[in-house]
Protein backbone atom coordinates (compact mmCIF):
# COMPACT_ATOMS: atom_id res chain seq x y z
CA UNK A 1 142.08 -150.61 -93.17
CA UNK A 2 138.62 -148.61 -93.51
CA UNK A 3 137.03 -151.97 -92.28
CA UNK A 4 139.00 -151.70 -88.86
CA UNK A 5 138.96 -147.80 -88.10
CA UNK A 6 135.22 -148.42 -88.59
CA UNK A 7 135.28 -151.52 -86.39
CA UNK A 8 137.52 -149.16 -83.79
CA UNK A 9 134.96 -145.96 -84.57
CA UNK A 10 131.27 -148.80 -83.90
CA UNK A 11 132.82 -150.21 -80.79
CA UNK A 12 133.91 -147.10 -79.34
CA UNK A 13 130.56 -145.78 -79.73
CA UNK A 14 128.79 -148.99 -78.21
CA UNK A 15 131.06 -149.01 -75.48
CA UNK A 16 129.83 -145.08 -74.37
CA UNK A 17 126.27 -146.00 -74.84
CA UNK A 18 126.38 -148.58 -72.91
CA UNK A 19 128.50 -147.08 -69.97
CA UNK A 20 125.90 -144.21 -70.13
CA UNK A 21 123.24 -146.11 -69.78
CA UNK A 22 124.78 -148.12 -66.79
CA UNK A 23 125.16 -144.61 -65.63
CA UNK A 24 122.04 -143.14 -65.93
CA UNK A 25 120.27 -146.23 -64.65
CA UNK A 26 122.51 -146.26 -61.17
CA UNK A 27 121.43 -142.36 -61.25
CA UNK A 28 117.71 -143.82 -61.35
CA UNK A 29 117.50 -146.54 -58.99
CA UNK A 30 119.68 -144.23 -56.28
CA UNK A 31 117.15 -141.27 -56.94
CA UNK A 32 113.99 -143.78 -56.62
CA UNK A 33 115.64 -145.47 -53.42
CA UNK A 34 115.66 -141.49 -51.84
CA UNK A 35 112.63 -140.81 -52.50
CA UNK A 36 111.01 -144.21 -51.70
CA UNK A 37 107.98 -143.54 -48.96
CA UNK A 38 110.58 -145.29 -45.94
CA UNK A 39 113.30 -143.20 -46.75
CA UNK A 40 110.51 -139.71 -46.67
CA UNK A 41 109.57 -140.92 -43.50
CA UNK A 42 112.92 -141.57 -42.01
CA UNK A 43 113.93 -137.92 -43.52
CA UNK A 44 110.77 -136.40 -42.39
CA UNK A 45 111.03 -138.07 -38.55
CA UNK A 46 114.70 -136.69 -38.40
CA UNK A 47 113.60 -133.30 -39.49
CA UNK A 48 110.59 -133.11 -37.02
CA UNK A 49 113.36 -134.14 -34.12
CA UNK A 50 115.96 -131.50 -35.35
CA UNK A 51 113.08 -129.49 -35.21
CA UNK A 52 112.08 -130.24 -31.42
CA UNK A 53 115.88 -129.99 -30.27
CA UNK A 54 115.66 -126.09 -31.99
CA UNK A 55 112.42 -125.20 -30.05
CA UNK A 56 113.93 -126.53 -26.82
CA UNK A 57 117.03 -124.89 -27.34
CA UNK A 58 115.29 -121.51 -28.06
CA UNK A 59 113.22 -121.86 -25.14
CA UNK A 60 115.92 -122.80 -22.66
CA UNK A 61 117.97 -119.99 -24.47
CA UNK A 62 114.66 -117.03 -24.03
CA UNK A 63 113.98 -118.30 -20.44
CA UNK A 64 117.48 -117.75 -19.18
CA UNK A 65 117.31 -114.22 -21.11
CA UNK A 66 114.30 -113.45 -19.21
CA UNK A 67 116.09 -114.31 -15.86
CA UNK A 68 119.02 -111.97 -16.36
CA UNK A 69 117.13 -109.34 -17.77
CA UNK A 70 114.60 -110.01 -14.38
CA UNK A 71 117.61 -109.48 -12.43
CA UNK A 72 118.78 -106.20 -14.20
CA UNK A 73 115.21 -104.92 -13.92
CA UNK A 74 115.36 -105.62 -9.84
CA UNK A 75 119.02 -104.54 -9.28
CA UNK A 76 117.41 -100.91 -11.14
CA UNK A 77 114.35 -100.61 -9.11
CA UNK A 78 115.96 -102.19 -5.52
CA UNK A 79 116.07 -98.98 -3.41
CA UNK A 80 118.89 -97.01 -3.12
CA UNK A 81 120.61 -97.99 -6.74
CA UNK A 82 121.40 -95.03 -7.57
């Protein structure tokens, strides 16, 4: 009887270790494969486009705020506005 519960107890324990170190090896290799020089590149390249697509945006955005506030200004200062 003490031979099996310790049989029971040793395989338990062997069977954890070695599903945590299946685990913490997949953790590895998946946090190696992110940070592998291709995948910084491919992350950086997105990041500069996402970047680009902001600036345009925010230019298109200001420019058309300048118009209407253009057009305010004139519709003021036309004579005979008030």
């Amino acid at each position: 009887m003490f031979v099996v519960r310790r049989l029971v107890w040793f395989t338990s324990g062997a069977t954890a270790g070695l599903g945590g170190a299946i685990w913490v090896r997949r953790r590895i290799r998946r946090t190696v494969r992110r940070y592998a020089p291709e995948q910084l590149q491919a992350e950086a390249a997105a990041s500069v486009r996402r970047l680009g697509w902001d600036v345009r945006d925010a230019v298109v955005e200001g420019r058309s705020a300048m118009r209407q506030r253009e057009a305010e200004l004139r519709a003021e200062l036309r004579p005979g506005a008030r």
